[in-house]
PDB file of N, CA and C in Angstrom:
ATOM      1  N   UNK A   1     107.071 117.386  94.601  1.00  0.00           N
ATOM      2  CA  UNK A   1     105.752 116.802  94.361  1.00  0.00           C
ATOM      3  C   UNK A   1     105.206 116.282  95.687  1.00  0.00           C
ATOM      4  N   UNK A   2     103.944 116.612  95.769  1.00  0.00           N
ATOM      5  CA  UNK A   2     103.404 116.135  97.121  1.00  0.00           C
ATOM      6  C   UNK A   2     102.911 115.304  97.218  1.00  0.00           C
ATOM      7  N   UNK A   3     102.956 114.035  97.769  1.00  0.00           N
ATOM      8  CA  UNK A   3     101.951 112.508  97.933  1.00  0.00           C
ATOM      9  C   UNK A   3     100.560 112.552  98.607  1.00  0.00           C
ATOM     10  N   UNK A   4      99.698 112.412  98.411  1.00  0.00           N
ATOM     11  CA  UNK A   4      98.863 112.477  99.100  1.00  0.00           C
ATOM     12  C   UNK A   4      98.557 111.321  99.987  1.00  0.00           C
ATOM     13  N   UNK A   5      97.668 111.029 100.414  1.00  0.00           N
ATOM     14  CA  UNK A   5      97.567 110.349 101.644  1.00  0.00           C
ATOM     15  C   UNK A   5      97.424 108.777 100.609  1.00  0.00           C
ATOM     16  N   UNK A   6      96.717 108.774 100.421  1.00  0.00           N
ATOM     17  CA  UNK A   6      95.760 107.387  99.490  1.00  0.00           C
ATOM     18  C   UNK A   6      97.673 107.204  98.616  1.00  0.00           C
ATOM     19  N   UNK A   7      98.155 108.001  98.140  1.00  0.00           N
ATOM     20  CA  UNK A   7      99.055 107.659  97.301  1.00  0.00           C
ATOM     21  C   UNK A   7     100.399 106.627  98.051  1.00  0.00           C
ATOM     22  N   UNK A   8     100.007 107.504  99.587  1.00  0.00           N
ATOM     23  CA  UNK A   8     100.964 106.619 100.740  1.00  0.00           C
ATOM     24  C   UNK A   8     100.498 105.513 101.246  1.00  0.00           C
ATOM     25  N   UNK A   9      99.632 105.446 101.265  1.00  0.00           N
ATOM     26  CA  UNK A   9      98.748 104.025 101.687  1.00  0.00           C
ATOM     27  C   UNK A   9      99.066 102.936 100.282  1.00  0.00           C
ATOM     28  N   UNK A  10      98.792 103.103  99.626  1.00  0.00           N
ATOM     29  CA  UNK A  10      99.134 102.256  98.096  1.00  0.00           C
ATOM     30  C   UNK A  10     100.699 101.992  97.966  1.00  0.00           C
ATOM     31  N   UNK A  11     101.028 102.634  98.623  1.00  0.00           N
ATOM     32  CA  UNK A  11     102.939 102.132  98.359  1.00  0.00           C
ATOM     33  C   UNK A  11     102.933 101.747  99.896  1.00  0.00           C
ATOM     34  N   UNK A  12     102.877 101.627 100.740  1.00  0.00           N
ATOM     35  CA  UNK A  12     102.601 100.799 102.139  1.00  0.00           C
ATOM     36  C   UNK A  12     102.390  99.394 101.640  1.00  0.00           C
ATOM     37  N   UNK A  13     101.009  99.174 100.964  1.00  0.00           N
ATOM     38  CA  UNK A  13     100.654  98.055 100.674  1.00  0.00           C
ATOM     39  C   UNK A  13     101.235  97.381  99.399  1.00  0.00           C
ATOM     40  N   UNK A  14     101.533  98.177  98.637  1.00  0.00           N
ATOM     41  CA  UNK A  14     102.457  97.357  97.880  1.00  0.00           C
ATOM     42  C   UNK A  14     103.513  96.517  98.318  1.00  0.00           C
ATOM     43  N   UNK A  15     104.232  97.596  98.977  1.00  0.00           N
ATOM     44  CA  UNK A  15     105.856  96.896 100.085  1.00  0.00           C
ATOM     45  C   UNK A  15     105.248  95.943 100.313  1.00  0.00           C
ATOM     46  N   UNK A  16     104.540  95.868 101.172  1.00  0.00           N
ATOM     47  CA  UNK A  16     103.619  94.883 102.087  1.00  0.00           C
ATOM     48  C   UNK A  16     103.513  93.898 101.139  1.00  0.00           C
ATOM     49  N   UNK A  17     102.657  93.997 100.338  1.00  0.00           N
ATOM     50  CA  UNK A  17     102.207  92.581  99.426  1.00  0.00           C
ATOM     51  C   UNK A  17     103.733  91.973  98.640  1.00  0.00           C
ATOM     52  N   UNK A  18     104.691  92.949  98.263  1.00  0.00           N
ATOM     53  CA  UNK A  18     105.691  92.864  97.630  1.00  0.00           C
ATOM     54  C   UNK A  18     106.691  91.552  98.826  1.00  0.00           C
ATOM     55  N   UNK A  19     107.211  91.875 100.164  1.00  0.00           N
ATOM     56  CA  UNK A  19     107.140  90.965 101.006  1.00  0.00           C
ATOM     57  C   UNK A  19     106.685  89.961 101.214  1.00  0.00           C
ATOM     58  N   UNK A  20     105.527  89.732 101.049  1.00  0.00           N
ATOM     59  CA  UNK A  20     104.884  88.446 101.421  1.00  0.00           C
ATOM     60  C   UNK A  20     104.850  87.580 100.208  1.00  0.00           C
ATOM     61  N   UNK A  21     105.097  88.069  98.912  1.00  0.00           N
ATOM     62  CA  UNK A  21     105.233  87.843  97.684  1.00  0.00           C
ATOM     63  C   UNK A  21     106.467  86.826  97.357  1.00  0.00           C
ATOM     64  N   UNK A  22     107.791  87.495  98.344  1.00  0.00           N
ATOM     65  CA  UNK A  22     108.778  86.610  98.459  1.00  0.00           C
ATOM     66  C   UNK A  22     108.603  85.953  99.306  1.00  0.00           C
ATOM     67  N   UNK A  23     108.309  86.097 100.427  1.00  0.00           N
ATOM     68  CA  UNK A  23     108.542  85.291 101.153  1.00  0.00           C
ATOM     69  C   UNK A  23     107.674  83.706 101.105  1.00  0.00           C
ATOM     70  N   UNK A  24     106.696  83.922 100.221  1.00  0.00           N
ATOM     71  CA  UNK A  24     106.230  82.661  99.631  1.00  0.00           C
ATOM     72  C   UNK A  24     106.346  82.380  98.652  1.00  0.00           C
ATOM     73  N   UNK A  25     107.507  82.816  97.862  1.00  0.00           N
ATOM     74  CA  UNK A  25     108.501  81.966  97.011  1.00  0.00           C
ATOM     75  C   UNK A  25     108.996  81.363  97.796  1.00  0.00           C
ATOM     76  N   UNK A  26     109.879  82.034  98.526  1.00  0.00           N
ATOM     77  CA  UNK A  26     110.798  81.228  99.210  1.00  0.00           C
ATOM     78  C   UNK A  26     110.390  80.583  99.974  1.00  0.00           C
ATOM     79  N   UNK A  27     109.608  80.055 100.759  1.00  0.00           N
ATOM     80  CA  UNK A  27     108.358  78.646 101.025  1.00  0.00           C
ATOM     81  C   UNK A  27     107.780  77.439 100.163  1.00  0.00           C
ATOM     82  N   UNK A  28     107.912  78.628  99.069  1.00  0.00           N
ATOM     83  CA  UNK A  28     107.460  77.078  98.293  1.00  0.00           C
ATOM     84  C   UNK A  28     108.996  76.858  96.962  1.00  0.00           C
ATOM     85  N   UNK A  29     109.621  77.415  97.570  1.00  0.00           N
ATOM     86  CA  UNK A  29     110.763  76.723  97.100  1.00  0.00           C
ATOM     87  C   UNK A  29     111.420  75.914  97.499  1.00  0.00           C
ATOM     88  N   UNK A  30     111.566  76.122  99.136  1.00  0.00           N
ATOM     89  CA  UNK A  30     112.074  75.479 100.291  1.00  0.00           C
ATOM     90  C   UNK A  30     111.016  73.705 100.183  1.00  0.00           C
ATOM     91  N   UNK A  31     109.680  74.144 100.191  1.00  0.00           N
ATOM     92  CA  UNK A  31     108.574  72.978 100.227  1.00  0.00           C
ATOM     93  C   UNK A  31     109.127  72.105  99.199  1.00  0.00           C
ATOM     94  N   UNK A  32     109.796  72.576  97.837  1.00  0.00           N
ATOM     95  CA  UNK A  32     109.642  72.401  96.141  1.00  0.00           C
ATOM     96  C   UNK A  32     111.200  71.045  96.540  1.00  0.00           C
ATOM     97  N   UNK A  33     111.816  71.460  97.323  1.00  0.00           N
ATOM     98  CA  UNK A  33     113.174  70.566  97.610  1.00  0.00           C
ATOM     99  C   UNK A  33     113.282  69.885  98.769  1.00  0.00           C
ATOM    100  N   UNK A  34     111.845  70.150  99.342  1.00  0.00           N
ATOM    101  CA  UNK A  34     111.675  68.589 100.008  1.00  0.00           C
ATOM    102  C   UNK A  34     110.980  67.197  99.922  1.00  0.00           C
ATOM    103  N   UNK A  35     111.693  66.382 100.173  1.00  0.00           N
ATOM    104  CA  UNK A  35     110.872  65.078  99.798  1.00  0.00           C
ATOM    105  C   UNK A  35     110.302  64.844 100.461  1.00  0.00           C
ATOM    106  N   UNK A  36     108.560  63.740 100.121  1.00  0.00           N
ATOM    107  CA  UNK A  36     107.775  63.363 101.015  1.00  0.00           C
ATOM    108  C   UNK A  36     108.456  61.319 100.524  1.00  0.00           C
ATOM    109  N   UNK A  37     107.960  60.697 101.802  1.00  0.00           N
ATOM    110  CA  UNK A  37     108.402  59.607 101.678  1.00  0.00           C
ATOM    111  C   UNK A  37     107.685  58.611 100.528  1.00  0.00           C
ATOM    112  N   UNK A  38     106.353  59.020 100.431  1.00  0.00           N
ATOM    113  CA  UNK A  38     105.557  58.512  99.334  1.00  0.00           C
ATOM    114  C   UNK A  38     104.792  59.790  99.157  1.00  0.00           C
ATOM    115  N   UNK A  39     103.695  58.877  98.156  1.00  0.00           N
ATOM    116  CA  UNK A  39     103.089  59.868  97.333  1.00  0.00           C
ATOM    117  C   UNK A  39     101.596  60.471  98.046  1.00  0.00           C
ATOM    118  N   UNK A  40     101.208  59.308  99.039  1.00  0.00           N
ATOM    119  CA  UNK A  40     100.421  59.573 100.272  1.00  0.00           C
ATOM    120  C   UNK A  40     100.232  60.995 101.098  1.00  0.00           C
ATOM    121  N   UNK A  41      99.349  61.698 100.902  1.00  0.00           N
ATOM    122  CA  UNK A  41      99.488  62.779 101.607  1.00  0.00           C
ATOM    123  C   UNK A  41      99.254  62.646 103.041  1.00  0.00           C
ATOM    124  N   UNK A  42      98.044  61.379 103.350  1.00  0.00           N
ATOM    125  CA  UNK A  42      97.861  61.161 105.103  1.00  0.00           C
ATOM    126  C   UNK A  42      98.973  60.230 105.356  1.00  0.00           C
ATOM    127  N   UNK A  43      99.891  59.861 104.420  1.00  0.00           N
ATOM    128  CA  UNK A  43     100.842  58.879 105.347  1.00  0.00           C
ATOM    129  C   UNK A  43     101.713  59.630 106.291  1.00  0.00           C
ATOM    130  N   UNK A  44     101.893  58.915 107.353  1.00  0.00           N
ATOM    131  CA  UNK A  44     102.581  60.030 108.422  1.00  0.00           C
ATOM    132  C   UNK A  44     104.212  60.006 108.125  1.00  0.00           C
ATOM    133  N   UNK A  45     104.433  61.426 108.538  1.00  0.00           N
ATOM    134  CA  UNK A  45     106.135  61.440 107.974  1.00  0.00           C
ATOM    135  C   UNK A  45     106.726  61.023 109.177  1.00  0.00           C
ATOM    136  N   UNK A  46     108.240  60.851 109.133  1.00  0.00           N
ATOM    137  CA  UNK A  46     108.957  60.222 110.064  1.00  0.00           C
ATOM    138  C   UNK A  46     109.136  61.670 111.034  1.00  0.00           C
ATOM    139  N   UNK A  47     109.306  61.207 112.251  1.00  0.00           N
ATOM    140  CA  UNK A  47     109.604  62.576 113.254  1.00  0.00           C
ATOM    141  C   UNK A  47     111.023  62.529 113.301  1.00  0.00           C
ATOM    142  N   UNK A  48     111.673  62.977 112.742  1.00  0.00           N
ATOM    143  CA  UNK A  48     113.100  62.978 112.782  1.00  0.00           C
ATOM    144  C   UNK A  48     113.858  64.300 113.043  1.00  0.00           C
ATOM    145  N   UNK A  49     112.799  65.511 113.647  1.00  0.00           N
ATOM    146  CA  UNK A  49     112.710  66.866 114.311  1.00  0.00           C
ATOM    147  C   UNK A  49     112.650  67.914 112.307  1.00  0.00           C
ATOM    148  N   UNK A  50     113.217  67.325 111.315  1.00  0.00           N
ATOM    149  CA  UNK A  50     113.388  68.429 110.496  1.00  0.00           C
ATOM    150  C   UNK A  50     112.069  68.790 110.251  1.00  0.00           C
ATOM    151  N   UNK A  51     111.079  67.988 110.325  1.00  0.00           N
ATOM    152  CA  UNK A  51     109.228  68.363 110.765  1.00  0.00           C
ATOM    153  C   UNK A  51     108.863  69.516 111.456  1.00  0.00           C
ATOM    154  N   UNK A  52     109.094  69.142 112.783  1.00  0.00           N
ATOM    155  CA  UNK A  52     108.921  70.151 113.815  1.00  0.00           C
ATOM    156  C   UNK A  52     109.457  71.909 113.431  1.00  0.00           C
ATOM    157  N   UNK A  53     111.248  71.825 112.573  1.00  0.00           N
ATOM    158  CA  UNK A  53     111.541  72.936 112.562  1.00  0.00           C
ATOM    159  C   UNK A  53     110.641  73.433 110.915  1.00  0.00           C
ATOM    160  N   UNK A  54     110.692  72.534 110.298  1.00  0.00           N
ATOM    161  CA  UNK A  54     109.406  72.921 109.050  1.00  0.00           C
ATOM    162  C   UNK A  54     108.169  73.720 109.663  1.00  0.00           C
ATOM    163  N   UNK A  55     107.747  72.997 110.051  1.00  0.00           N
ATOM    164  CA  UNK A  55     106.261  73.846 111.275  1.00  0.00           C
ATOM    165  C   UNK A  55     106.578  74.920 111.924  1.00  0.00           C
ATOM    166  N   UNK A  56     107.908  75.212 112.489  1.00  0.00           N
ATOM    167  CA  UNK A  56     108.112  76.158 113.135  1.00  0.00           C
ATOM    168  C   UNK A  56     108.431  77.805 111.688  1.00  0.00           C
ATOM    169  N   UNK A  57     109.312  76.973 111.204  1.00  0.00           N
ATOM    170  CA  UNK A  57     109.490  78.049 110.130  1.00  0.00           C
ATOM    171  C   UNK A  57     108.225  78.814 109.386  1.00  0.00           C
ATOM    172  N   UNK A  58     107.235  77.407 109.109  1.00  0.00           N
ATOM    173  CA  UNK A  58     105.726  77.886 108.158  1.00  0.00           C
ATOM    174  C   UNK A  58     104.939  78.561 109.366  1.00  0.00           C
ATOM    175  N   UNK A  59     104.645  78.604 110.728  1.00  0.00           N
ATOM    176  CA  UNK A  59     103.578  79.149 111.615  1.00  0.00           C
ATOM    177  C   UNK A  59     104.935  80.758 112.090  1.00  0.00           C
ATOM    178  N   UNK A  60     106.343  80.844 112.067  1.00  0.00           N
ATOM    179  CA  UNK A  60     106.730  82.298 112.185  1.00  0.00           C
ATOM    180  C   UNK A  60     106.683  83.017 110.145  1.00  0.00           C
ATOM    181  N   UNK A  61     106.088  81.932 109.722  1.00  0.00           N
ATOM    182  CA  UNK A  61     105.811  83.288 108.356  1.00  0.00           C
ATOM    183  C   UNK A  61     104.705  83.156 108.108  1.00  0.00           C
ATOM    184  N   UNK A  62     104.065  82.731 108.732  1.00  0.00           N
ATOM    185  CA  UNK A  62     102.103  82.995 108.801  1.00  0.00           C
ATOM    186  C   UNK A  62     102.102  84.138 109.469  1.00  0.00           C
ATOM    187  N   UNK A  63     103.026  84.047 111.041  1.00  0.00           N
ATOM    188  CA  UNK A  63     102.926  85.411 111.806  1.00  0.00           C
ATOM    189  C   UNK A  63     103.321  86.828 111.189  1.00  0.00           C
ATOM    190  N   UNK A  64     104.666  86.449 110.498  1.00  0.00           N
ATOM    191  CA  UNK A  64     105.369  87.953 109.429  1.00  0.00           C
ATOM    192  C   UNK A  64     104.520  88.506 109.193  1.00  0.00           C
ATOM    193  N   UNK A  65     103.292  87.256 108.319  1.00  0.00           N
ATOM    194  CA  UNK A  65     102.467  88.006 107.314  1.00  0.00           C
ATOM    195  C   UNK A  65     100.911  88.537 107.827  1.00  0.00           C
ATOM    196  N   UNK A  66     100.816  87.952 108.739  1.00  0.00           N
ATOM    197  CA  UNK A  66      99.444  88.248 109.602  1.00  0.00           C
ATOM    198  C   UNK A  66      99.780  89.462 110.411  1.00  0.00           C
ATOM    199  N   UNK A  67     101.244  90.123 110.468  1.00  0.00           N
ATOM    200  CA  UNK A  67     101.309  91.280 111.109  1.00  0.00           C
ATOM    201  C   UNK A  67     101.903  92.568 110.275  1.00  0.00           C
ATOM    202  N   UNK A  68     102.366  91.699 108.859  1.00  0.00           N
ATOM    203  CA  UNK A  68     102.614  92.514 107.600  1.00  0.00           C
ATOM    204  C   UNK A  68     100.818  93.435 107.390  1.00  0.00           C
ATOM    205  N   UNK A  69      99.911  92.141 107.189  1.00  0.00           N
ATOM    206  CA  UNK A  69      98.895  92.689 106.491  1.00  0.00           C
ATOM    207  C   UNK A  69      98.336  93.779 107.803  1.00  0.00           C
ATOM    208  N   UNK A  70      98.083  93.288 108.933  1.00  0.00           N
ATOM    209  CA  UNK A  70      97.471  94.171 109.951  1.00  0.00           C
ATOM    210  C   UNK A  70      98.410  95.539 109.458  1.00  0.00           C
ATOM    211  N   UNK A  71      99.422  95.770 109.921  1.00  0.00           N
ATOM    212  CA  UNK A  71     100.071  96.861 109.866  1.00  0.00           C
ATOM    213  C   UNK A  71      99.778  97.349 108.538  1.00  0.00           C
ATOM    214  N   UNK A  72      99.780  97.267 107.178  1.00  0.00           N
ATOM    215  CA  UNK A  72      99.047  97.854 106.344  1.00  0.00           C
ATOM    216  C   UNK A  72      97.668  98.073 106.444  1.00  0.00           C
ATOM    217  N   UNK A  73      96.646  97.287 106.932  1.00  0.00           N
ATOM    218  CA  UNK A  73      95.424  97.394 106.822  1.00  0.00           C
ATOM    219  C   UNK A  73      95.190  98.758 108.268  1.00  0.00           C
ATOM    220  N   UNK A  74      96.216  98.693 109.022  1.00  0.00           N
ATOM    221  CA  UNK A  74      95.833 100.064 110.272  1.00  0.00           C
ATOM    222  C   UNK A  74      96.281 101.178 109.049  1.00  0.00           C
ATOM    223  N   UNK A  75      97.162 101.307 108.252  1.00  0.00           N
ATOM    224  CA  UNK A  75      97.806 102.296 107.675  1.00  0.00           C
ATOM    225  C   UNK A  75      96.499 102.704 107.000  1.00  0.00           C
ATOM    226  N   UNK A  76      95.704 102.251 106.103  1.00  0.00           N
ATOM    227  CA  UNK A  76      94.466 102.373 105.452  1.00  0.00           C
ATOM    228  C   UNK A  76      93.656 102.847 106.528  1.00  0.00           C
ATOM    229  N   UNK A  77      93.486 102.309 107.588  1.00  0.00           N
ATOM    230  CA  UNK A  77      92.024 102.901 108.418  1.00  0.00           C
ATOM    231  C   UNK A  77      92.676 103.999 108.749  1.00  0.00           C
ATOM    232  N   UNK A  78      94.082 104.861 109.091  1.00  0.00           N
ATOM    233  CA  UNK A  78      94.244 106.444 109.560  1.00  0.00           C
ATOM    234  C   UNK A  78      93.728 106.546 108.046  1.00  0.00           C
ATOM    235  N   UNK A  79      94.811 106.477 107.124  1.00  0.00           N
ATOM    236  CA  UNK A  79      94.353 107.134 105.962  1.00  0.00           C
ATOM    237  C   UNK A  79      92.743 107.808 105.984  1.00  0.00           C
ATOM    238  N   UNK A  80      91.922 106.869 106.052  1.00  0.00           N
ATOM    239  CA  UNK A  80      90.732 107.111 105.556  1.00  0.00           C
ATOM    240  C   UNK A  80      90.378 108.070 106.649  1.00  0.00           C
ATOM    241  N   UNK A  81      90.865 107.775 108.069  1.00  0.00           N
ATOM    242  CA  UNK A  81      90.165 108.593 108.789  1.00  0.00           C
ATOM    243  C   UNK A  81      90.901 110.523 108.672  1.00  0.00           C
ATOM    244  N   UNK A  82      91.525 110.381 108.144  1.00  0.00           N
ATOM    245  CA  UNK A  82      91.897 111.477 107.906  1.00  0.00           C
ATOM    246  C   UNK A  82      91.256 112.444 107.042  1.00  0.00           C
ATOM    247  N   UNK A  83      91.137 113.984 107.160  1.00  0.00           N
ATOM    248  CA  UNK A  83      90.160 114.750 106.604  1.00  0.00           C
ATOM    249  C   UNK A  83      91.205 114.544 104.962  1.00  0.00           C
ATOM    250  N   UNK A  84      90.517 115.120 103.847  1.00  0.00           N
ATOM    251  CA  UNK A  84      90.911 114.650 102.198  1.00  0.00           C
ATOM    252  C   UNK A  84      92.082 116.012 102.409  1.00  0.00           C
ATOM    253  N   UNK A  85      91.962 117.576 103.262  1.00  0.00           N
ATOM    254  CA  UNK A  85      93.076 118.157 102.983  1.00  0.00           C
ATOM    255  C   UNK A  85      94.116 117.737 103.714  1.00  0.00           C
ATOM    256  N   UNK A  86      94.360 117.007 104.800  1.00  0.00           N
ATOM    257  CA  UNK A  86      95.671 116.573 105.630  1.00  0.00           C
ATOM    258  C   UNK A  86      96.519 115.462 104.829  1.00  0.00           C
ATOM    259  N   UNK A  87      97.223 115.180 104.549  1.00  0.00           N
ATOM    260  CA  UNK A  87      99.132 114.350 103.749  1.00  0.00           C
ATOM    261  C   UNK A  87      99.477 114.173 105.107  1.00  0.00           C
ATOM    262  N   UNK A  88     100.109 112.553 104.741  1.00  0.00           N
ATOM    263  CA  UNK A  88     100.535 112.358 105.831  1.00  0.00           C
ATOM    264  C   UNK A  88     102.117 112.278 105.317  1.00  0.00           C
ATOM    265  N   UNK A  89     102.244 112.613 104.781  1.00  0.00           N
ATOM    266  CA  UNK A  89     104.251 112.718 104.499  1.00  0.00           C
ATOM    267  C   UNK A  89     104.040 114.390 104.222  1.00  0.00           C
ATOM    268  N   UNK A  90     105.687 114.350 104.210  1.00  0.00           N
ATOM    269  CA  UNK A  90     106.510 116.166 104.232  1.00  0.00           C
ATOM    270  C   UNK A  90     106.217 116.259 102.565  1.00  0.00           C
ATOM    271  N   UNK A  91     106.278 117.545 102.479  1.00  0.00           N
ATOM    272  CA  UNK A  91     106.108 118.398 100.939  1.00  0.00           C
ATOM    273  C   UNK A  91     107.520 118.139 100.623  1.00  0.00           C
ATOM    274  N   UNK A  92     107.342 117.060  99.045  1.00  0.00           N
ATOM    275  CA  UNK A  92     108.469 116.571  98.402  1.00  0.00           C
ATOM    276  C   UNK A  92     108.808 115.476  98.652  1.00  0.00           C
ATOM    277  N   UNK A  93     108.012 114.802  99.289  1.00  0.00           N
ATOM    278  CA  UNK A  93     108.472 113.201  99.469  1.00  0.00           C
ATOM    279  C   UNK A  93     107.666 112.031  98.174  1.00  0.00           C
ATOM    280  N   UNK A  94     108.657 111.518  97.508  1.00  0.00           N
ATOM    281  CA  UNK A  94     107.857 110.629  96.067  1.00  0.00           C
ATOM    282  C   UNK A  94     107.912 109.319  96.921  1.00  0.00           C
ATOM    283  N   UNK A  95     106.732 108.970  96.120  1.00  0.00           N
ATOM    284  CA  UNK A  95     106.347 107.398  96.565  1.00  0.00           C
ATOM    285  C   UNK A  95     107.356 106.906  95.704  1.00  0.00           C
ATOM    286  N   UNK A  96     108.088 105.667  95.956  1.00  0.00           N
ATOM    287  CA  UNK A  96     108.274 104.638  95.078  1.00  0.00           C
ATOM    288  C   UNK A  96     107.592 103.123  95.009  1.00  0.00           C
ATOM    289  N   UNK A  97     106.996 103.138  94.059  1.00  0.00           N
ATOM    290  CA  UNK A  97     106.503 101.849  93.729  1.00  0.00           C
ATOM    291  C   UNK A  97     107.338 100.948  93.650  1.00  0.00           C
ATOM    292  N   UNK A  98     107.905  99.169  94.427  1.00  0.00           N
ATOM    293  CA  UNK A  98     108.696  98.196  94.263  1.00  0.00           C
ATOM    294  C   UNK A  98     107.774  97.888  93.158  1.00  0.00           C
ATOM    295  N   UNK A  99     108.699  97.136  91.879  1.00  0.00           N
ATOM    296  CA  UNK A  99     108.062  96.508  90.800  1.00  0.00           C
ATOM    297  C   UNK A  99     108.132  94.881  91.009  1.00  0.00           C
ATOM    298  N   UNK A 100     107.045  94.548  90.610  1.00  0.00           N
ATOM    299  CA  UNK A 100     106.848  93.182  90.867  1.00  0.00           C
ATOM    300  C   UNK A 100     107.202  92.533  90.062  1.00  0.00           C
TER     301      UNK A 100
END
């Protein structure tokens, strides 16, 4: 069975969204088992560095995902720029859809 182009682009972005899907579970699970000192959202937290590596962890999975989505969203602009008879995979390659 042959994939067509649009059919490869849609399982690109699935992966893609499927990724970022966990990986903000697992952010706000991580968030879900930490304590704030009160119930204050402007009260300032203590700097006791586990802050700093919090920030560091949440701004490298902003980046994952800000280079997850680019890299799907270039996959879409060849797609499109491609004429409707050119496939960009080999004859016999099946998409698989990850289920969400």
């Amino acid at each position: 069975m042959q994939m067509d182009a649009l059919t490869a682009a849609k399982a690109r972005i699935e992966r893609a969204v499927n990724d970022l899907e966990r990986k903000f579970q697992d952010l706000k699970a991580k968030s879900a088992a930490a304590s704030l000192p009160d119930d204050d959202l402007f009260a300032p937290l203590p700097d006791d560095g586990a802050n700093a590596e919090r920030v560091a962890e949440l701004e490298a999975a902003g980046q994952q995902a800000a280079a997850a989505l680019a890299a799907a969203a270039q996959a879409v602009r060849e797609i499109l720029e491609q004429p409707a008879s050119e496939s960009i995979t080999k004859t016999g390659d099946v998409s698989e859809m990850e289920p969400r």
